[in-house]
C-alpha atoms as a PDB file:
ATOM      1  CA  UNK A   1      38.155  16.524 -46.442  1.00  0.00           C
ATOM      2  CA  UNK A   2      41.369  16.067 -44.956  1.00  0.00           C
ATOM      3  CA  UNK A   3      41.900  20.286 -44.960  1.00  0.00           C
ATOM      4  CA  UNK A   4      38.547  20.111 -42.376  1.00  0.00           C
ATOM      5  CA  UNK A   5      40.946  18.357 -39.201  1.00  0.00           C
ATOM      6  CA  UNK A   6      42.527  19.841 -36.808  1.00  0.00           C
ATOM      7  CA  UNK A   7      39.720  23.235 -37.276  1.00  0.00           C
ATOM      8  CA  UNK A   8      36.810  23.906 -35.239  1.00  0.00           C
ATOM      9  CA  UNK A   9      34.042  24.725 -37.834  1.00  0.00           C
ATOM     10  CA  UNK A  10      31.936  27.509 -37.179  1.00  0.00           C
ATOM     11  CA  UNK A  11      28.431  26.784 -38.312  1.00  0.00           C
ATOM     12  CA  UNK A  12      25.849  29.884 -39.285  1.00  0.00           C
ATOM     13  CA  UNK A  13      22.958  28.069 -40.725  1.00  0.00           C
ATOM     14  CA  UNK A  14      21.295  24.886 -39.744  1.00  0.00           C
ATOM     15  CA  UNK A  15      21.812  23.331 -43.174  1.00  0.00           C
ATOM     16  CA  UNK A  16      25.680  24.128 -42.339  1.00  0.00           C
ATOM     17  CA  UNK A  17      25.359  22.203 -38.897  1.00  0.00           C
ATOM     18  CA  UNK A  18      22.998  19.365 -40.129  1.00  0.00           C
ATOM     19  CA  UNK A  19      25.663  18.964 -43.125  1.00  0.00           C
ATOM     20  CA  UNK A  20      28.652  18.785 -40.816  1.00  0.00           C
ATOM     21  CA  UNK A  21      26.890  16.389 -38.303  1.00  0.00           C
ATOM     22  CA  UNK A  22      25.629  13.960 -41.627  1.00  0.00           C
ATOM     23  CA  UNK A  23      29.461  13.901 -42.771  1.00  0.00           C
ATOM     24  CA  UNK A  24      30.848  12.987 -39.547  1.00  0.00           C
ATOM     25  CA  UNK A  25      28.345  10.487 -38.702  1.00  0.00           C
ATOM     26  CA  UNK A  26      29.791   8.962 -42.512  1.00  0.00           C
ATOM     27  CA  UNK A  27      32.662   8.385 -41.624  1.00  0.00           C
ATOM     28  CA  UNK A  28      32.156   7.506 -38.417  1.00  0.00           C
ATOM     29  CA  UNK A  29      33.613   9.802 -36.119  1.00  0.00           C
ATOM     30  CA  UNK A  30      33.095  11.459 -32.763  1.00  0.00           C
ATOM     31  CA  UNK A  31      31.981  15.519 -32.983  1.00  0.00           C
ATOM     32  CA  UNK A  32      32.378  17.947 -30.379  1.00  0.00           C
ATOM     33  CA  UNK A  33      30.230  20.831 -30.070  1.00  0.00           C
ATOM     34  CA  UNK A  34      30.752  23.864 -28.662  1.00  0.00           C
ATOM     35  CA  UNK A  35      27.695  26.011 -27.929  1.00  0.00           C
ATOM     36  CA  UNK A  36      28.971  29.242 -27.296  1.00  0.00           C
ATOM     37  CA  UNK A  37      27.220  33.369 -27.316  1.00  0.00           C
ATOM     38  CA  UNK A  38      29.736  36.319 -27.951  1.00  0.00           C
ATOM     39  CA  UNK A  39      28.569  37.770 -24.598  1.00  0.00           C
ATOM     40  CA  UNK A  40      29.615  34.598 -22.792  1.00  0.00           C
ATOM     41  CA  UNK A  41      33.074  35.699 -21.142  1.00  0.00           C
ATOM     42  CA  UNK A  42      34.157  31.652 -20.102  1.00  0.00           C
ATOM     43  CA  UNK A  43      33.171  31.096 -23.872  1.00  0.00           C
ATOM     44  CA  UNK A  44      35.628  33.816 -24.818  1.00  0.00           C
ATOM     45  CA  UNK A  45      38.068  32.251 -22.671  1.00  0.00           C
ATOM     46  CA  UNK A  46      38.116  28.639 -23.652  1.00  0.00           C
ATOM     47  CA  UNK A  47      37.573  29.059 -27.611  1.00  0.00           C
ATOM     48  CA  UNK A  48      41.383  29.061 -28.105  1.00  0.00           C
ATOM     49  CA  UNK A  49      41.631  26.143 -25.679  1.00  0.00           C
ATOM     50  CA  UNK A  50      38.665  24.347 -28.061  1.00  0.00           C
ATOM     51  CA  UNK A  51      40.961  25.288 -31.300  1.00  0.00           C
ATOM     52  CA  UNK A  52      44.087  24.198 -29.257  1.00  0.00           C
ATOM     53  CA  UNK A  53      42.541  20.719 -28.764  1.00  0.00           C
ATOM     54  CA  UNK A  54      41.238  20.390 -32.832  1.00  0.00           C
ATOM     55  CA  UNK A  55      44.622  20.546 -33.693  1.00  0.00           C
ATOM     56  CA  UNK A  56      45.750  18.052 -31.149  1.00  0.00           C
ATOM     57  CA  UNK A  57      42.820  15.362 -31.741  1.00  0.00           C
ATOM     58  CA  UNK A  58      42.145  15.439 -35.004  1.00  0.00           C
ATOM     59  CA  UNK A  59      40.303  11.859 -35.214  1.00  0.00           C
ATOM     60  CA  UNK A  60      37.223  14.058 -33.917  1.00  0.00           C
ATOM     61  CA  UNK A  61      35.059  17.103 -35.401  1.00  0.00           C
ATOM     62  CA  UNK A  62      34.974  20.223 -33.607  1.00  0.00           C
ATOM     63  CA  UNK A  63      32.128  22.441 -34.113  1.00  0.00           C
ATOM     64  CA  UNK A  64      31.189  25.417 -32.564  1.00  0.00           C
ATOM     65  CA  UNK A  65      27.656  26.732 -32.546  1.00  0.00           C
ATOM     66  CA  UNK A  66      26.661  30.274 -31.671  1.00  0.00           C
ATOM     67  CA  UNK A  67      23.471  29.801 -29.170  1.00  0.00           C
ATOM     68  CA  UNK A  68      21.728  33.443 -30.981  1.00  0.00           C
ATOM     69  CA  UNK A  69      22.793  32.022 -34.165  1.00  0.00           C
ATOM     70  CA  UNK A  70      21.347  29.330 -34.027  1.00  0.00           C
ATOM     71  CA  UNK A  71      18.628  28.859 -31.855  1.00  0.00           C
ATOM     72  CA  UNK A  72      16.979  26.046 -33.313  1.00  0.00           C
ATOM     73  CA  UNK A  73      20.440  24.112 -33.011  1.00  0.00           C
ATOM     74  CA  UNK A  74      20.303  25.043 -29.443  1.00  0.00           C
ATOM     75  CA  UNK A  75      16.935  24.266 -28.180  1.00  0.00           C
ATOM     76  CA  UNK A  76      16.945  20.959 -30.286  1.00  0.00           C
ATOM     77  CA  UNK A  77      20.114  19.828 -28.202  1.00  0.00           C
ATOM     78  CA  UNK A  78      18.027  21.836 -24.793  1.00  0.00           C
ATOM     79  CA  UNK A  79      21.311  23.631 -24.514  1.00  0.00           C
ATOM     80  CA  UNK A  80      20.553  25.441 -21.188  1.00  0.00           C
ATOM     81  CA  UNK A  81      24.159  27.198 -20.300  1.00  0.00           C
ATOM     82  CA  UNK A  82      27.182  28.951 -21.928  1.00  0.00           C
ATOM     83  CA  UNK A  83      29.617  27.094 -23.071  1.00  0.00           C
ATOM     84  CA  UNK A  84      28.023  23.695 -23.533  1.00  0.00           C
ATOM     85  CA  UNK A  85      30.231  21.185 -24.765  1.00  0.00           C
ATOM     86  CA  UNK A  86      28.031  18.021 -26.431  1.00  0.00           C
ATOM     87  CA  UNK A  87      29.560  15.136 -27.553  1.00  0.00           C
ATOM     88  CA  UNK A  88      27.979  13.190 -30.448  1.00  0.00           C
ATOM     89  CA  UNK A  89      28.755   9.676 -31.816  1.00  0.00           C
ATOM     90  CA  UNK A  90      26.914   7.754 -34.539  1.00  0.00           C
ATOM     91  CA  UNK A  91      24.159  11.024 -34.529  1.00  0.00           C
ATOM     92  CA  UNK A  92      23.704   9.937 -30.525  1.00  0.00           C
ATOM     93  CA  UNK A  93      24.683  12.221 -27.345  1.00  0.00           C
ATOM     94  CA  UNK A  94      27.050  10.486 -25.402  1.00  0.00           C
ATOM     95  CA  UNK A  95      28.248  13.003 -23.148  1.00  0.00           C
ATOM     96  CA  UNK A  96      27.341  16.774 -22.159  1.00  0.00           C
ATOM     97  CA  UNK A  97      29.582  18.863 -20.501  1.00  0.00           C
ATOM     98  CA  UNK A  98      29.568  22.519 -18.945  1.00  0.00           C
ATOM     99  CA  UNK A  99      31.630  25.430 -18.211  1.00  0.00           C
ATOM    100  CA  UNK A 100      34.906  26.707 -19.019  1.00  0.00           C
ATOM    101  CA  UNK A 101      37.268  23.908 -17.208  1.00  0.00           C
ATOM    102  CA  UNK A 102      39.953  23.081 -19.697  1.00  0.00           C
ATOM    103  CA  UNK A 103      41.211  19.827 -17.720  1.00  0.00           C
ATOM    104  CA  UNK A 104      37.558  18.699 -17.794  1.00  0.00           C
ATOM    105  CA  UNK A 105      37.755  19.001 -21.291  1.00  0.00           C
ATOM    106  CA  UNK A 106      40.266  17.508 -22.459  1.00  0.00           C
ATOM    107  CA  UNK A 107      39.408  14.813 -20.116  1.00  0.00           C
ATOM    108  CA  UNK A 108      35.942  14.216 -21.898  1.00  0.00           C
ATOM    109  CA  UNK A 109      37.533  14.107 -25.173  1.00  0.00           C
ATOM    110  CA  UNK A 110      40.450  11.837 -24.190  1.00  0.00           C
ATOM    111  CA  UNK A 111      37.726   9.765 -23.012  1.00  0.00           C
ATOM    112  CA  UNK A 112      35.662   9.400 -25.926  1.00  0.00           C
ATOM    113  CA  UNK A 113      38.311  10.390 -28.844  1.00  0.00           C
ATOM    114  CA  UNK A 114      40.475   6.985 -26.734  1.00  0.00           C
ATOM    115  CA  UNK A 115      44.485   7.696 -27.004  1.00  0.00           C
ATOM    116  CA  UNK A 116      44.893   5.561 -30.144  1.00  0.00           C
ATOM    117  CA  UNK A 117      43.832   8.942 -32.117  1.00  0.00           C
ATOM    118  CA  UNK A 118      45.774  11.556 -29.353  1.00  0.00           C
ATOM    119  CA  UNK A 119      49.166   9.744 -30.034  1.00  0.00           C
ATOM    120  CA  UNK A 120      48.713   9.442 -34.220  1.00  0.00           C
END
């Protein structure tokens, strides 16, 4: 388990996803998704920024979700734009964000990650 933090996870199948989601909602913590598509150049441009922030909260899950991939992930979340960041907690959206803005980012997930887990 432990190996999993401070990764995103890439999920290809829906049984991948819906397994990842389960585990996190175990144990309790907050998952970040990133719904990305490999012709999306602001997704190109802010996946090392997502990886960048795994490493540096790693109370939270990052996954990242390929929108042709997995298109039944997508329209079950109504994920409308590229990249879509969704932020789940206890299988509930608390927060949707969109577009490649770093500061926004990490602002969301200082937000909801709180700075307990960003200083451990």
């Amino acid at each position: 388990m432990a190996a999993e933090e401070g990764v995103v996870i890439a999920c290809h199948t829906k049984e991948e996803f819906d397994t990842q989601m389960r585990k996190a909602k175990d144990a309790g913590k907050l998952v970040i998704i990133d719904f990305t598509a490999s012709w999306c150049g602001p997704c190109r441009f802010i996946a090392p920024v997502f990886v960048e922030y795994a490493k540096k909260f790693p109370g939270a899950v990052f996954l990242k979700v390929d929108v042709d991939e997995l298109k039944e992930v997508a329209g079950e979340y109504e994920i409308e734009a590229m990249p879509t960041f969704l932020f789940i907690k206890d299988g509930k959206k608390i927060d949707t964000f969109v577009g490649a803005r770093k500061d926004n980012l990490q602002a969301s997930i200082e937000k909801h990650v709180g700075a307990a887990s960003a200083s451990a």
